[in-house]
C-alpha atoms as a PDB file:
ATOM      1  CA  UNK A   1      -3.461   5.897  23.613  1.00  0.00           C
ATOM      2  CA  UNK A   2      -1.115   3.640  22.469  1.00  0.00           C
ATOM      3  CA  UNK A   3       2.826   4.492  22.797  1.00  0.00           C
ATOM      4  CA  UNK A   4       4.151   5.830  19.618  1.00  0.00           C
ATOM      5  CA  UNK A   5       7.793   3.733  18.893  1.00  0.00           C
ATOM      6  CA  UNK A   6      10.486   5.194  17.301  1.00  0.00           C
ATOM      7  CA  UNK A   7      12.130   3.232  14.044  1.00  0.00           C
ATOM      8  CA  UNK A   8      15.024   1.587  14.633  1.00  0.00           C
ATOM      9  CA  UNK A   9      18.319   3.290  15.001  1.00  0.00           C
ATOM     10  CA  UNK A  10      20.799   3.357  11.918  1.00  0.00           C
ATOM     11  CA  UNK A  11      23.506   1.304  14.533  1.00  0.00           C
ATOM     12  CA  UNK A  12      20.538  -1.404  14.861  1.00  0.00           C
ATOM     13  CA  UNK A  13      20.795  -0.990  10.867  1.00  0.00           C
ATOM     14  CA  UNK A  14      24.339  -1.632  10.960  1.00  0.00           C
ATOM     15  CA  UNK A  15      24.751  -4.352  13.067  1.00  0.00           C
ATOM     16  CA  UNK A  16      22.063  -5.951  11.202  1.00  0.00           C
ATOM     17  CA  UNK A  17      23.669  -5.379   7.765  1.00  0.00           C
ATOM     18  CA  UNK A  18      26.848  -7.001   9.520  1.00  0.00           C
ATOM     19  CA  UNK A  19      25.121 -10.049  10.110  1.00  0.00           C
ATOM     20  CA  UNK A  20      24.085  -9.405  14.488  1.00  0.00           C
ATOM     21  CA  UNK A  21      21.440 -12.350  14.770  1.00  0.00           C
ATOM     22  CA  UNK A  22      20.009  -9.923  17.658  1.00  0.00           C
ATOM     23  CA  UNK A  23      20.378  -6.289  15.868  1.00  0.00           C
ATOM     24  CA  UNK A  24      18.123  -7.737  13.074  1.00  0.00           C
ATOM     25  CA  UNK A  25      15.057  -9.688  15.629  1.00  0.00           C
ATOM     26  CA  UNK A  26      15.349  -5.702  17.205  1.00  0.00           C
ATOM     27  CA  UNK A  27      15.466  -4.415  13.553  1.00  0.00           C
ATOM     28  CA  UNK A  28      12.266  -6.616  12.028  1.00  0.00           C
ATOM     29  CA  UNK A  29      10.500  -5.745  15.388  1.00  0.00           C
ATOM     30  CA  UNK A  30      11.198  -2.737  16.123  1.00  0.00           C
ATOM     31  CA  UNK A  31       9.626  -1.781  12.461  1.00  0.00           C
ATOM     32  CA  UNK A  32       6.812  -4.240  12.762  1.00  0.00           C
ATOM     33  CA  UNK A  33       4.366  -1.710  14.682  1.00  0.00           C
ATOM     34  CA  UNK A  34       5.095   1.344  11.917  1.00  0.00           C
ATOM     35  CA  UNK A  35       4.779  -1.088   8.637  1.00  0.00           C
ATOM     36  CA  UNK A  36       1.461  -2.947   9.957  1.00  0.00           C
ATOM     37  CA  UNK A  37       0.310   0.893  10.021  1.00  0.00           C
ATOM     38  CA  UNK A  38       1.341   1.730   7.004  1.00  0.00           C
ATOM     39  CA  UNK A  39      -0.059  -1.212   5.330  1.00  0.00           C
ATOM     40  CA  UNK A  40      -3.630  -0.888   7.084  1.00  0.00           C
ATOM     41  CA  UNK A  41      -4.151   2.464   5.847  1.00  0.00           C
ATOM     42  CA  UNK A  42      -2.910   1.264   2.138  1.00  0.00           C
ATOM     43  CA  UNK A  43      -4.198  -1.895   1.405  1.00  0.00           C
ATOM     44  CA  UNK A  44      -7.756  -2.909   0.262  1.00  0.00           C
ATOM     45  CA  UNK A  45      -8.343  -5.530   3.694  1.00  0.00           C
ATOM     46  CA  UNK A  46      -7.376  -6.201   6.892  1.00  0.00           C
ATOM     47  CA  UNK A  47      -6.068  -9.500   5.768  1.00  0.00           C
ATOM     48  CA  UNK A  48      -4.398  -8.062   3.039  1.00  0.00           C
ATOM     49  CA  UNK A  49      -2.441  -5.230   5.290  1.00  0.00           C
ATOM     50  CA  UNK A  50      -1.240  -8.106   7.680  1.00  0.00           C
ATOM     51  CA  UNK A  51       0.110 -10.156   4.429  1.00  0.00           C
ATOM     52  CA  UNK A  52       1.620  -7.243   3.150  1.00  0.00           C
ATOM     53  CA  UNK A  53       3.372  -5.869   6.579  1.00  0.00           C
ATOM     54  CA  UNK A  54       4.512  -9.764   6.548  1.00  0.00           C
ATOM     55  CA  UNK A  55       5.608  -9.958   3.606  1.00  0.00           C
ATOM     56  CA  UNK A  56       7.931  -6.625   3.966  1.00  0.00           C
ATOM     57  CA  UNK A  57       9.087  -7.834   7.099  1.00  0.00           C
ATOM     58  CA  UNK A  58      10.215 -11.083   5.480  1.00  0.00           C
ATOM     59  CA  UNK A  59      11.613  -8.937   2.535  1.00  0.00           C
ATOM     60  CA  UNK A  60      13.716  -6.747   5.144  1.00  0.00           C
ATOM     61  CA  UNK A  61      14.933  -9.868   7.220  1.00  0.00           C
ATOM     62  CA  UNK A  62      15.864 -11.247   3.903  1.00  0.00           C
ATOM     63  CA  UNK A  63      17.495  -7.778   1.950  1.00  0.00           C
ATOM     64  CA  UNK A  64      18.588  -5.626   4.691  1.00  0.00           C
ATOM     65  CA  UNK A  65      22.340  -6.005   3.039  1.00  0.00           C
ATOM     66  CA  UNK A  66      20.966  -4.252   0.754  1.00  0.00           C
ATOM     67  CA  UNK A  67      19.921  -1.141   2.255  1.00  0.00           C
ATOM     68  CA  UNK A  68      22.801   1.721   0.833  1.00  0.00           C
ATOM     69  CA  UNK A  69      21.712   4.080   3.465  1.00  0.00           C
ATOM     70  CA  UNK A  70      20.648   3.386   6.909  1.00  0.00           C
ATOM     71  CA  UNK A  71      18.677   6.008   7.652  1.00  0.00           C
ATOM     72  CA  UNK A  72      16.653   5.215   4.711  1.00  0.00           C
ATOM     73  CA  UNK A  73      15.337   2.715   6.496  1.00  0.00           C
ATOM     74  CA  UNK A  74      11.720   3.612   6.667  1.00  0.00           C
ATOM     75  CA  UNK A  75      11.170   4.880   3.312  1.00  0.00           C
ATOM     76  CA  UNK A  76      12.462   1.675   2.033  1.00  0.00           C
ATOM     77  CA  UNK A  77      10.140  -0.389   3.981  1.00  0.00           C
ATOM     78  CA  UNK A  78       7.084   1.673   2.990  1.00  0.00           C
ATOM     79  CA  UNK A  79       8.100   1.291  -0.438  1.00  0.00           C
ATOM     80  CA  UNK A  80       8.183  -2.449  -0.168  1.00  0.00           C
ATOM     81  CA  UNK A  81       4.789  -2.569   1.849  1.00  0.00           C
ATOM     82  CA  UNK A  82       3.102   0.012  -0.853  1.00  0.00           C
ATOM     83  CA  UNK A  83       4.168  -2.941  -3.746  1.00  0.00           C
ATOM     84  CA  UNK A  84       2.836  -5.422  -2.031  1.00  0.00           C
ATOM     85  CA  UNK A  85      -0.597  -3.901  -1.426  1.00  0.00           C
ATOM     86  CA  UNK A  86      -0.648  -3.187  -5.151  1.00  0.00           C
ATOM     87  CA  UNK A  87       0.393  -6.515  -5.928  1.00  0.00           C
ATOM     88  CA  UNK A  88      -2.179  -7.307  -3.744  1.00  0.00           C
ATOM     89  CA  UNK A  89      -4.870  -5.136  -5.359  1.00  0.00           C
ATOM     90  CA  UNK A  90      -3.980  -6.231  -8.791  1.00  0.00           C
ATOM     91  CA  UNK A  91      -4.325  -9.660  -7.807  1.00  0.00           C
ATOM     92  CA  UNK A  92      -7.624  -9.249  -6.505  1.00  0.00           C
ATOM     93  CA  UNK A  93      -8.813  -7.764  -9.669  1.00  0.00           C
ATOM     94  CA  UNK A  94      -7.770 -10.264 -11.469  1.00  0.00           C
ATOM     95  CA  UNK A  95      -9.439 -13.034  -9.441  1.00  0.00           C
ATOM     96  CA  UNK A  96     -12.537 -11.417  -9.132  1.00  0.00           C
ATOM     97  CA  UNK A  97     -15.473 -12.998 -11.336  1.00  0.00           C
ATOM     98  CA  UNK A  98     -17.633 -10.445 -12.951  1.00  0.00           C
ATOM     99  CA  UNK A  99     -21.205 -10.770 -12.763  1.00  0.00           C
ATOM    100  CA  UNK A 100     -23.182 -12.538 -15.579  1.00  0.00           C
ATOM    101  CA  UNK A 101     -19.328 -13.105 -18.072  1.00  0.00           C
ATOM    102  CA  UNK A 102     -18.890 -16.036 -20.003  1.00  0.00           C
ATOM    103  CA  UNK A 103     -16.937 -18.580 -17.751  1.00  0.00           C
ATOM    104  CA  UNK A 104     -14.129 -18.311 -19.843  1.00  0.00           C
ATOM    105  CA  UNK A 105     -12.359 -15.053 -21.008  1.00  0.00           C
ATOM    106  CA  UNK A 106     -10.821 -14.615 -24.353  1.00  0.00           C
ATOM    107  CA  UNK A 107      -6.993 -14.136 -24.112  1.00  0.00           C
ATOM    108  CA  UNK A 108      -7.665 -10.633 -25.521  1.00  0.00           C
ATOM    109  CA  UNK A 109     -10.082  -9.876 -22.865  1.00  0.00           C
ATOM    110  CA  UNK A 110      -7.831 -11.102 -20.106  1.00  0.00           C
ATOM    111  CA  UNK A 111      -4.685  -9.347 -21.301  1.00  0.00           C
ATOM    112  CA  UNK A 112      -7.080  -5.959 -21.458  1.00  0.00           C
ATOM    113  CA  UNK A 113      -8.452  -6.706 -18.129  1.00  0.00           C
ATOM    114  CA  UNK A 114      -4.762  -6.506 -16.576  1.00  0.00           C
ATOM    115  CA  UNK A 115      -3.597  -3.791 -18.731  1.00  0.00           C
ATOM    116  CA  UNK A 116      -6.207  -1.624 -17.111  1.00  0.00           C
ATOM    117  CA  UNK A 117      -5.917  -3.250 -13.199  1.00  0.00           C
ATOM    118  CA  UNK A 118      -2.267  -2.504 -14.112  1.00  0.00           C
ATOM    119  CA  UNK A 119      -2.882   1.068 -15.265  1.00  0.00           C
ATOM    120  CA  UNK A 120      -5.264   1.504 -11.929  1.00  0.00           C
ATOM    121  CA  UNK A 121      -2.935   0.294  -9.637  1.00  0.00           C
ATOM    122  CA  UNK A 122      -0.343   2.565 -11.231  1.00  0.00           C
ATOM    123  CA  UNK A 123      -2.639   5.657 -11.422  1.00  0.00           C
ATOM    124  CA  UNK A 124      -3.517   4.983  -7.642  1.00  0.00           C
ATOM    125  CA  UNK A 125       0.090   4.914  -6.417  1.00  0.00           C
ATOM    126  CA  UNK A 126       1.234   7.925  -8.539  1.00  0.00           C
ATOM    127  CA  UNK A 127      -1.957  10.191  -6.360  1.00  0.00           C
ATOM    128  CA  UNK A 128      -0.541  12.447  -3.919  1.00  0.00           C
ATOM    129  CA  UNK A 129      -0.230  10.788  -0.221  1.00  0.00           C
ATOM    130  CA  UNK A 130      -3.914  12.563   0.949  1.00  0.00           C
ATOM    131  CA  UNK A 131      -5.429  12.090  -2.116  1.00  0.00           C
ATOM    132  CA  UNK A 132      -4.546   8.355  -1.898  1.00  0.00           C
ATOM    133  CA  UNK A 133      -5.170   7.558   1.870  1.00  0.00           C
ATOM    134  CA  UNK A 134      -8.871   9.046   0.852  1.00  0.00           C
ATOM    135  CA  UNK A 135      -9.953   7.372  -2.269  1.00  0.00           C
ATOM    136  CA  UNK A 136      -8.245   3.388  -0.806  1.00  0.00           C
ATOM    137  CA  UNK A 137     -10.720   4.211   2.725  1.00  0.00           C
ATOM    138  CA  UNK A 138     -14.059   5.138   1.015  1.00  0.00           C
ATOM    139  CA  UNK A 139     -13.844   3.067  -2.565  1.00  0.00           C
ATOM    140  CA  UNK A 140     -11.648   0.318  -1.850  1.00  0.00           C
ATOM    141  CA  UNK A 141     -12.200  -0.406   1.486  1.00  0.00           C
ATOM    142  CA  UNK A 142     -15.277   0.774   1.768  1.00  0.00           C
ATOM    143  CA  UNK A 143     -15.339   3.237   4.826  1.00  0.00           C
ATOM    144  CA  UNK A 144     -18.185   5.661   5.061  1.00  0.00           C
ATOM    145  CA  UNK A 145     -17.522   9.451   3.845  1.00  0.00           C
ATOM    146  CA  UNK A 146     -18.135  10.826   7.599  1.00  0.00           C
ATOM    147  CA  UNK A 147     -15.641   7.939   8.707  1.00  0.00           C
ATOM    148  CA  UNK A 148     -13.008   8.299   6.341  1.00  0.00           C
ATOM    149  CA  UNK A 149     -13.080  12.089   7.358  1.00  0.00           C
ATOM    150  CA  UNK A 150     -12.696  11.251  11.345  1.00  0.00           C
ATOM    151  CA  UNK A 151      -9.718   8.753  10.718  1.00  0.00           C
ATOM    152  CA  UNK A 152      -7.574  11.511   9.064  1.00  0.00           C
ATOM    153  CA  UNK A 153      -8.996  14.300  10.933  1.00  0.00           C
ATOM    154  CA  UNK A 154     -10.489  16.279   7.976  1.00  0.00           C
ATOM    155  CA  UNK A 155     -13.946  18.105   7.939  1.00  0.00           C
ATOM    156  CA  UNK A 156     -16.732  16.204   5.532  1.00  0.00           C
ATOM    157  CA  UNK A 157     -15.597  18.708   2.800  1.00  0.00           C
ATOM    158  CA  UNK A 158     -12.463  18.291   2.576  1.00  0.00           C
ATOM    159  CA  UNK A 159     -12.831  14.584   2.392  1.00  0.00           C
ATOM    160  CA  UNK A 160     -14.941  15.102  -0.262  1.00  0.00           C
ATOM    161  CA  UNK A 161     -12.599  17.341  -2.041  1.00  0.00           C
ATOM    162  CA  UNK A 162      -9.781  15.353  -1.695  1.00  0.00           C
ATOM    163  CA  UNK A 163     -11.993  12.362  -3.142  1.00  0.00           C
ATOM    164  CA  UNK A 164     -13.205  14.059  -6.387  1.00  0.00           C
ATOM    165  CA  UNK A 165      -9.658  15.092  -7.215  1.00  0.00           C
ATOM    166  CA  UNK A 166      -8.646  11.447  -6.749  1.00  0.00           C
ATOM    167  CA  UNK A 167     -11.112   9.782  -8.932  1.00  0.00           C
ATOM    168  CA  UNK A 168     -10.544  12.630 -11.278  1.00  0.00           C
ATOM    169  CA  UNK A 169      -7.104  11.639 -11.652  1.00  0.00           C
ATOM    170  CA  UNK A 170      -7.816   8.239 -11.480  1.00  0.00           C
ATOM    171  CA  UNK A 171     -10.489   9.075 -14.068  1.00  0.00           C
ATOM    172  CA  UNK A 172      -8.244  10.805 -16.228  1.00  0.00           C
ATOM    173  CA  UNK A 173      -5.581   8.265 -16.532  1.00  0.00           C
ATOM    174  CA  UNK A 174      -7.546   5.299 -16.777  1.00  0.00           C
ATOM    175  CA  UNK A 175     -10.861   6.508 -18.741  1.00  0.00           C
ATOM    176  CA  UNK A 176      -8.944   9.629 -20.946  1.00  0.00           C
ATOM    177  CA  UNK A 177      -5.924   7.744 -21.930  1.00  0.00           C
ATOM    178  CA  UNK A 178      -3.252   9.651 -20.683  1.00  0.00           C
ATOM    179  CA  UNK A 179      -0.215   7.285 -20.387  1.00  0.00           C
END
């Protein structure tokens, strides 16, 4: 089993903040291993978590002045890795071509098309952590139920339960209205 690393310590943070050229290469990887996890059990596709983890890794080499707290550390970079997979995920709605459509879109079918990628996205990120982790395996990615269930160490049922009150939600925001 692979060694589980600790993140960074808030003097690494520090002395990165303050400019150490070799506080922040032991600051972006020392937090590589924990966002590229984060960001495969978020985003849609492989490809897509390695972007993203990039991407954030880039973002905290760039920003880490801006970090108020240091031992915030980790919630800040899971933030920054969760808007990049929706970015990502909004994107890729976007993009795709739907079966059998005109090859052109009306403005007023595109702008509808990302209000309700947007409102997706959005009703996606607001699900509880479990809830989440569940519905992005099995619809997004794809994994099968009894898969899904193994990764996260739940029983079939509670997979399953966690699933239907995720698409419910989903449902609910999306199909129902509720803003």
């Amino acid at each position: 089993m692979a060694e589980v690393r600790e993140w960074p310590g808030s003097s690494v943070v520090a002395a990165a903040q303050d400019g150490d050229v070799e506080a922040i290469a032991a600051l972006v990887s020392g937090a590589h291993p924990h966002v590229r996890r984060f960001a495969r059990s978020l985003c849609a596709t492989p490809e897509d978590a390695e972007d993203a983890a990039q991407e954030a890794l880039i973002i905290l080499y760039r920003k880490i002045g801006m970090l108020r707290a240091t031992g915030a550390l980790a919630s800040w970079m899971f933030r920054i890795v969760r808007n990049e997979c929706l970015r990502r995920a909004r994107s890729a709605l976007w993009e795709r071509p739907v079966a059998g459509a005109a090859p052109y879109r009306s403005a007023e079918d595109e702008v509808l098309g990302r209000l309700e990628a947007g409102r997706v996205a959005e009703a996606i990120a607001a699900l509880p952590e479990d809830q989440r982790r569940v519905l992005v395996m099995r619809d997004v990615q794809g994994l099968s139920g009894r898969m899904v269930a193994d990764v996260l160490g739940l029983s079939t049922a509670a997979m399953k339960s966690r699933l239907h009150r995720a698409r419910a939600a989903v449902r609910a925001v999306t199909v129902g209205g509720e803003w």
